[in-house]
C-alpha atoms as a PDB file:
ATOM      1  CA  UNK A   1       8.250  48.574 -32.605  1.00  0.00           C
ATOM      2  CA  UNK A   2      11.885  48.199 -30.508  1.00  0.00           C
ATOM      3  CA  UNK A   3      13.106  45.702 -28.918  1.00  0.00           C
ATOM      4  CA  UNK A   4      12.145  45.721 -25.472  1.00  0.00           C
ATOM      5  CA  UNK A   5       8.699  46.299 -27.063  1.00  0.00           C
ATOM      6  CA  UNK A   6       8.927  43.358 -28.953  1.00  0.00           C
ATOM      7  CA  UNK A   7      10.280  41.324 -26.005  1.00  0.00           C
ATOM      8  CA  UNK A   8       7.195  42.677 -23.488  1.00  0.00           C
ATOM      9  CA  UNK A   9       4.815  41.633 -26.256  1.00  0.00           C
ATOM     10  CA  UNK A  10       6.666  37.766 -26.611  1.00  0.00           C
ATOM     11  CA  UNK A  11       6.477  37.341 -22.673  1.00  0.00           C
ATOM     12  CA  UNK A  12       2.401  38.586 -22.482  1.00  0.00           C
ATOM     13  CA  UNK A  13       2.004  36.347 -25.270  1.00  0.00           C
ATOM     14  CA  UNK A  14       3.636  33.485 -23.612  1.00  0.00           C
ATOM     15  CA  UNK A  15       1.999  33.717 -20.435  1.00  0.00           C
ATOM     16  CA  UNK A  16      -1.600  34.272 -21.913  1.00  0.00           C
ATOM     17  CA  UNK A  17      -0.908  30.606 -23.704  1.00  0.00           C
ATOM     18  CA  UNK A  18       0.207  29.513 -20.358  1.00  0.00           C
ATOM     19  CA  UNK A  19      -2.621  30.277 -18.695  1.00  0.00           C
ATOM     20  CA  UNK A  20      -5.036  29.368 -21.620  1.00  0.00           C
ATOM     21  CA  UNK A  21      -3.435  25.946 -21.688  1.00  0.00           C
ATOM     22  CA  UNK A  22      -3.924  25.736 -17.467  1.00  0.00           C
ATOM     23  CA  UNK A  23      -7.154  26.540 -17.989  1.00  0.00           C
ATOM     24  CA  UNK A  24      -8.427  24.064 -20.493  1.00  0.00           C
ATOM     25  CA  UNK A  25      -7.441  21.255 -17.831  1.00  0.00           C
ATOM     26  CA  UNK A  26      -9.616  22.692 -15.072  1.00  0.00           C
ATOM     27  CA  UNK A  27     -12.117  21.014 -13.501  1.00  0.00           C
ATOM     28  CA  UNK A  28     -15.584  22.157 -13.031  1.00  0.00           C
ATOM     29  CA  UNK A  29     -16.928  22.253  -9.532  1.00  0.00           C
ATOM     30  CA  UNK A  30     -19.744  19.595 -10.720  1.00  0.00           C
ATOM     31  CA  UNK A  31     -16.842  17.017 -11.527  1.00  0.00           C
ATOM     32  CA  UNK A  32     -15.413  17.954  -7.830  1.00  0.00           C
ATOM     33  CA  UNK A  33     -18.441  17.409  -6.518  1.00  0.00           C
ATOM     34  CA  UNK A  34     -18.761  13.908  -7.901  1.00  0.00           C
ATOM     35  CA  UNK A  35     -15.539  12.941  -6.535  1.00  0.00           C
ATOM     36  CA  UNK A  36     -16.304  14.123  -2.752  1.00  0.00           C
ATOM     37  CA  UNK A  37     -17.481  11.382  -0.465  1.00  0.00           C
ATOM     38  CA  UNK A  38     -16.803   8.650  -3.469  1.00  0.00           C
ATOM     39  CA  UNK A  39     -14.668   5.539  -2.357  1.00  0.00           C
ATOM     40  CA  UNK A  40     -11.128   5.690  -4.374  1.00  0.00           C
ATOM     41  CA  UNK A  41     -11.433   2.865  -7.242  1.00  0.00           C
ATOM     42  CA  UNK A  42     -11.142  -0.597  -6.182  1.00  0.00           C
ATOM     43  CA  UNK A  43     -11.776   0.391  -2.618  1.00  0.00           C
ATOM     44  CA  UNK A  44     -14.786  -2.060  -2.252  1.00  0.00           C
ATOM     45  CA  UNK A  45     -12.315  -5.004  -4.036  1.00  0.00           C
ATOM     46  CA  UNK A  46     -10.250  -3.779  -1.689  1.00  0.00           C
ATOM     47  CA  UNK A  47     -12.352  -4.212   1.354  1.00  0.00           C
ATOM     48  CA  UNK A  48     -13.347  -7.386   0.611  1.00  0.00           C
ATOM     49  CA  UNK A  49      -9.924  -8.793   0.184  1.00  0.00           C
ATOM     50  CA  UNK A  50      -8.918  -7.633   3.802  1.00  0.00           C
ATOM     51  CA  UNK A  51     -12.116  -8.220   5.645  1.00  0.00           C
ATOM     52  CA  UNK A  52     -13.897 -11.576   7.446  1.00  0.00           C
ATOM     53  CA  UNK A  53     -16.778 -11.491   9.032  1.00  0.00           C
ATOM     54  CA  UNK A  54     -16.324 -13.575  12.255  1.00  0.00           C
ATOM     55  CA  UNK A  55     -19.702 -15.383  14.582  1.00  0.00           C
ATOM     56  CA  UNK A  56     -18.375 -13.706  17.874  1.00  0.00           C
ATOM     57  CA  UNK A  57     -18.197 -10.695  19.946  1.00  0.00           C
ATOM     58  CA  UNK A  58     -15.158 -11.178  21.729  1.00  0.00           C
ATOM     59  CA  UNK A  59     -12.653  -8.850  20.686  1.00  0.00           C
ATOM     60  CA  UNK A  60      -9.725 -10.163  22.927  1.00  0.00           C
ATOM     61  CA  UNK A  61     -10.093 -13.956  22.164  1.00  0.00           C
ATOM     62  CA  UNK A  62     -10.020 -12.895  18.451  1.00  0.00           C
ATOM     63  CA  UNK A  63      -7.095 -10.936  19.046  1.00  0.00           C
ATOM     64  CA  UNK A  64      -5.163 -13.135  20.786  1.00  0.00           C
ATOM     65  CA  UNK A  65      -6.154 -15.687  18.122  1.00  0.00           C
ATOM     66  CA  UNK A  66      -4.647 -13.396  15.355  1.00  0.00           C
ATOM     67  CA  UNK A  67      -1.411 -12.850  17.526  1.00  0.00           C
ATOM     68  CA  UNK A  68      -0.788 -16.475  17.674  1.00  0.00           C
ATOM     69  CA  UNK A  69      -2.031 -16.785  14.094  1.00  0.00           C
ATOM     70  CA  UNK A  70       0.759 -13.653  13.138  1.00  0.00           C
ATOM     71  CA  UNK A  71       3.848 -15.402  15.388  1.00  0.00           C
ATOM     72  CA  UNK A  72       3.235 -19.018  13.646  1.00  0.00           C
ATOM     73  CA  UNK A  73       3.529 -16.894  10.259  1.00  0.00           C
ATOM     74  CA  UNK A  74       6.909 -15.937  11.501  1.00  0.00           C
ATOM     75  CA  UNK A  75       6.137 -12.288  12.470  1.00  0.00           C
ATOM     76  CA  UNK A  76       7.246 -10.437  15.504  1.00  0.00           C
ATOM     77  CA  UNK A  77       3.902  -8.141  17.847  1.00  0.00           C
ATOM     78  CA  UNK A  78       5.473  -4.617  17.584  1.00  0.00           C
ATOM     79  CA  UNK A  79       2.156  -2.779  18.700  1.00  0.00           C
ATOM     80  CA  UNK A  80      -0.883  -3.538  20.616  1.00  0.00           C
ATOM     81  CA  UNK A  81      -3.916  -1.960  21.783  1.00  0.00           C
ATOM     82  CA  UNK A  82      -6.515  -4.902  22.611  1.00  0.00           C
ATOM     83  CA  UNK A  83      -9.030  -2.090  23.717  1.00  0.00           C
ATOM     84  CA  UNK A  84      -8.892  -0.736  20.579  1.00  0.00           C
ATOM     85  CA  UNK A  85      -9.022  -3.568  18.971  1.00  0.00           C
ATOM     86  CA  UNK A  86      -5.754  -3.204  17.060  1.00  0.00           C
ATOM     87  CA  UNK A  87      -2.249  -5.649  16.319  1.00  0.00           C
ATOM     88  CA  UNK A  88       0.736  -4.424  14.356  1.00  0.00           C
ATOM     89  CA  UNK A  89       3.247  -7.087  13.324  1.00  0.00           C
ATOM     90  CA  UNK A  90       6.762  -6.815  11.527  1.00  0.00           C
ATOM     91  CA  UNK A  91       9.085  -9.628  10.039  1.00  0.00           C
ATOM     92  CA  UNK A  92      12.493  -9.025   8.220  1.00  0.00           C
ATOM     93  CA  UNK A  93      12.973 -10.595   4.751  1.00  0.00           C
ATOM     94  CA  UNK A  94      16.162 -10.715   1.989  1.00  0.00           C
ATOM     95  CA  UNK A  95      14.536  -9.498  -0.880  1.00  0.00           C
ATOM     96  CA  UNK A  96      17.731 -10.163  -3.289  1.00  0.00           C
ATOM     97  CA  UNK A  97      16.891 -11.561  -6.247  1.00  0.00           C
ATOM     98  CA  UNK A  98      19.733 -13.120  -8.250  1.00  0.00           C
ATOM     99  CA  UNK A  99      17.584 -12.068 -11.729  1.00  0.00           C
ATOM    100  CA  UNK A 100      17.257  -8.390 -10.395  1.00  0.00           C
ATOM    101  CA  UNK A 101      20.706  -8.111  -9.756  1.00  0.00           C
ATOM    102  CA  UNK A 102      22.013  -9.365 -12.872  1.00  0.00           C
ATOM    103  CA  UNK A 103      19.304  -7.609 -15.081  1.00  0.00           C
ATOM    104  CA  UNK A 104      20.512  -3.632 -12.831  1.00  0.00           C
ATOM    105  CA  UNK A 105      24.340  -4.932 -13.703  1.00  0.00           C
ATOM    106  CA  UNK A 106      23.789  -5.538 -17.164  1.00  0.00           C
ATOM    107  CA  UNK A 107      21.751  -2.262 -17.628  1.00  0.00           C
ATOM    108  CA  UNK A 108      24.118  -0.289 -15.750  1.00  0.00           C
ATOM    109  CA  UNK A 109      26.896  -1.480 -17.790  1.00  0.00           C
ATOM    110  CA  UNK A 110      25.341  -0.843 -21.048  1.00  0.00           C
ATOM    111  CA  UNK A 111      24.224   2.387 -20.397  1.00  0.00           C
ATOM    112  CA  UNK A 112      27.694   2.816 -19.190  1.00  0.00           C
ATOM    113  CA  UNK A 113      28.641   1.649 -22.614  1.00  0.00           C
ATOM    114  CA  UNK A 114      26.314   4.713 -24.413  1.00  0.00           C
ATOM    115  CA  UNK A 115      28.672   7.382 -22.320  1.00  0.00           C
ATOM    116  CA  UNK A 116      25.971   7.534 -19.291  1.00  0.00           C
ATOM    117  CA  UNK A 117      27.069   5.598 -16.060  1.00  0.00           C
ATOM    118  CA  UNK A 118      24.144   5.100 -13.682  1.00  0.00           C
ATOM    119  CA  UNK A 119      25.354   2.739 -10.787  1.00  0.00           C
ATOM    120  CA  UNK A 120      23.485  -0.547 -10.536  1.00  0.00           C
ATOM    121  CA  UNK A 121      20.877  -0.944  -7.495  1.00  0.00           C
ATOM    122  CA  UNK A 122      18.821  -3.475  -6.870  1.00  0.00           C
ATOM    123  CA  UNK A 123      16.513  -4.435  -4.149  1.00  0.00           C
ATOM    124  CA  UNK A 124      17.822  -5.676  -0.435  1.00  0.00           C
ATOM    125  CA  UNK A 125      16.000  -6.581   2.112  1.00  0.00           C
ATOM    126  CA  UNK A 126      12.383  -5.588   2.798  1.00  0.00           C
ATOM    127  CA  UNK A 127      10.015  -5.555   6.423  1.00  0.00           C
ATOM    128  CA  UNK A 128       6.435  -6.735   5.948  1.00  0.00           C
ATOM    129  CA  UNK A 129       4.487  -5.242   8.320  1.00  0.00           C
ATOM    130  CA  UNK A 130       0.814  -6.573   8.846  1.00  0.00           C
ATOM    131  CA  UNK A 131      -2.147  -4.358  11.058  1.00  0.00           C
ATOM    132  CA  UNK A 132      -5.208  -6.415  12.420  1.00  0.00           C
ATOM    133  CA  UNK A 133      -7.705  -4.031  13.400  1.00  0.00           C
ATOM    134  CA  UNK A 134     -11.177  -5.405  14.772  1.00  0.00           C
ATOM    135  CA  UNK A 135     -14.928  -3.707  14.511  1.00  0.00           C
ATOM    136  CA  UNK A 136     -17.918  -5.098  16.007  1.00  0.00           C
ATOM    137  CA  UNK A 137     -20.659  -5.915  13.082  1.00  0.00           C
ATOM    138  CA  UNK A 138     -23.696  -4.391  13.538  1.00  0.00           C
ATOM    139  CA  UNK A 139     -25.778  -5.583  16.113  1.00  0.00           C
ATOM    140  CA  UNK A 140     -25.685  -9.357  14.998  1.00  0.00           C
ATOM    141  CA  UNK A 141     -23.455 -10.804  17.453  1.00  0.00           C
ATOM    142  CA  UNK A 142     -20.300 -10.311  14.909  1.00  0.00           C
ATOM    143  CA  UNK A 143     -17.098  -9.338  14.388  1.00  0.00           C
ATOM    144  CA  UNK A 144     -15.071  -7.782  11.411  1.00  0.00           C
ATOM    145  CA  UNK A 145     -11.507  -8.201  11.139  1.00  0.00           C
ATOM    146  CA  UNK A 146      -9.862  -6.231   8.559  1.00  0.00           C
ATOM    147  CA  UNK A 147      -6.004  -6.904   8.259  1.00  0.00           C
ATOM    148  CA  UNK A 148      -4.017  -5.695   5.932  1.00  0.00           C
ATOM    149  CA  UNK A 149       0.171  -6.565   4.420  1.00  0.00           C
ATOM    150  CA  UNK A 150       2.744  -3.436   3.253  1.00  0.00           C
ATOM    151  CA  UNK A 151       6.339  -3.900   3.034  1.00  0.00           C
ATOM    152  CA  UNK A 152       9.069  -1.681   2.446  1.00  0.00           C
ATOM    153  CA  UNK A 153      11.880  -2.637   0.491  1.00  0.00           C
ATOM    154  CA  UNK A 154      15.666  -0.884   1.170  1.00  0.00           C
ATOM    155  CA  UNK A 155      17.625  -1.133  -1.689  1.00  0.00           C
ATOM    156  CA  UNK A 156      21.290  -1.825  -2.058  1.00  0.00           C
ATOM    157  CA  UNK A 157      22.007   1.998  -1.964  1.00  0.00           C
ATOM    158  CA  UNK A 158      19.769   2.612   0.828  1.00  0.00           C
ATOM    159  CA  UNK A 159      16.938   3.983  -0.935  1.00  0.00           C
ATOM    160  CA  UNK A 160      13.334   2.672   0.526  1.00  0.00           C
ATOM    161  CA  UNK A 161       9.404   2.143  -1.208  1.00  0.00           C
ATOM    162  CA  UNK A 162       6.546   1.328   0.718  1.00  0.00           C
ATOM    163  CA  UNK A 163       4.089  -0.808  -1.239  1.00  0.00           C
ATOM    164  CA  UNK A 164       1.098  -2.524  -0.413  1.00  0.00           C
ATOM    165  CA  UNK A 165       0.966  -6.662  -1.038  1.00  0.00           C
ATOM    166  CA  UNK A 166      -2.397  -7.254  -2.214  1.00  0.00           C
ATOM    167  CA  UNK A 167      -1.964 -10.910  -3.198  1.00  0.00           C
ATOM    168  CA  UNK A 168      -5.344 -12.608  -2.435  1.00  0.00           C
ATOM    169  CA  UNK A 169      -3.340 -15.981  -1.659  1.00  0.00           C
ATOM    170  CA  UNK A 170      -1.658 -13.686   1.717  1.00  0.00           C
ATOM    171  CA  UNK A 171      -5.151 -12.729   2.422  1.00  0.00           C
ATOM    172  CA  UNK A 172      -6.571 -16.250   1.923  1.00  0.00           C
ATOM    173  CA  UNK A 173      -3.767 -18.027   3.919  1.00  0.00           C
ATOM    174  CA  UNK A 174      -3.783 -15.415   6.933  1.00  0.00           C
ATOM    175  CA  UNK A 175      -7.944 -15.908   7.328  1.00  0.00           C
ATOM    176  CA  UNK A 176      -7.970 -19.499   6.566  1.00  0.00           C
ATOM    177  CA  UNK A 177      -5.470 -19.663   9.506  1.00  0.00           C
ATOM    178  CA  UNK A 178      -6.896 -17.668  11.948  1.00  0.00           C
ATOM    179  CA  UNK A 179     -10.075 -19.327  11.423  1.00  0.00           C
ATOM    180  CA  UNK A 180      -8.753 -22.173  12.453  1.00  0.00           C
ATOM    181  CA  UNK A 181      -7.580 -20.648  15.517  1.00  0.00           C
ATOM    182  CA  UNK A 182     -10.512 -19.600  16.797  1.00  0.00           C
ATOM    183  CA  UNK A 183     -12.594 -22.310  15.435  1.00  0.00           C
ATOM    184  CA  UNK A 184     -14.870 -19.992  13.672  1.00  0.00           C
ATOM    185  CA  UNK A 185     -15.644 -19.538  10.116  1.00  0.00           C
ATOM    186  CA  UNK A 186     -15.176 -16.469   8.518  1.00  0.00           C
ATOM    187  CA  UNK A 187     -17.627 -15.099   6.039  1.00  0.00           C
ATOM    188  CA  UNK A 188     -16.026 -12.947   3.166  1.00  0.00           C
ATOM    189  CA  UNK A 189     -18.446  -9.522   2.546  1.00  0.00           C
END
């Protein structure tokens, strides 16, 4: 055998691993088909968390209720759409954490140290941004409101992440609140 026959028969070989080894981590269409339609995991803890059920059909006194509730948490209305039953709220924060910043130094200098210089970053200042949406319940005489808390963080270098604050003590605070406002009680589902 020559060379380029040898070389023809290396490459065939390498590709028919490649595509044995693709293979073996298919899915069947019965697993797909167990997936469709299927809530993503921790979608009903999720639900819960963001959701009160309130005793009222009024969809504008609850939103004006959660507006005032949002401004007396310190955030700014940056969208509206009372007929659609919708609020979007923003607030600025420092997210600078002395501990960060000295832990990103300290890294960057002793990887610095090992002949690899990565420059330090370290998180900046982040906007929390909070969406109130409302849904009649059923035909009970109820509302839902489902809000829900993201923030994204800019780093020192200017680099952003989006992530979602699921602290049930936001969640608490922010119903517990508005309940007050409206002088309803909210009933978790």
């Amino acid at each position: 055998m020559n060379g380029s026959a040898r070389k023809r028969g290396a490459v065939a070989a390498a590709v028919g691993l490649a595509l044995l080894t693709g293979l073996g981590g298919c899915q069947t269409a019965n697993d797909v088909a167990m997936k469709v339609g299927a809530p993503p995991e921790g979608a009903v803890k999720l639900r819960a968390l963001e959701t009160r059920r309130f005793d009222t059909t009024d969809e504008k006194a609850m939103l004006t209720a959660a507006s005032q509730t949002l401004q007396d948490l310190g955030f700014t209305l940056t969208e509206s759409a009372v007929d659609l039953g919708v609020l979007v709220a923003s607030k600025q924060r420092d997210a600078e954490e002395a501990g960060e910043v000295a832990g990103r130094v300290a890294l960057s200098l002793a990887l610095a140290l090992l002949g690899s210089y990565q420059p330090p970053d370290w998180d900046k200042d982040q906007t929390i941004i909070v969406m109130v949406v409302t849904n009649p319940a059923g035909s009970g005489g109820q509302l839902d409101v489902r809000v829900s808390f993201d923030r994204t963080i800019r780093t020192h270098q200017g680099l952003t992440r989006t992530e979602r604050l699921d602290d049930p003590a936001i969640y608490q605070g922010f119903f517990a609140k508005l309940s007050g406002g409206v002088f309803l009680e909210g009933h978790a589902l």
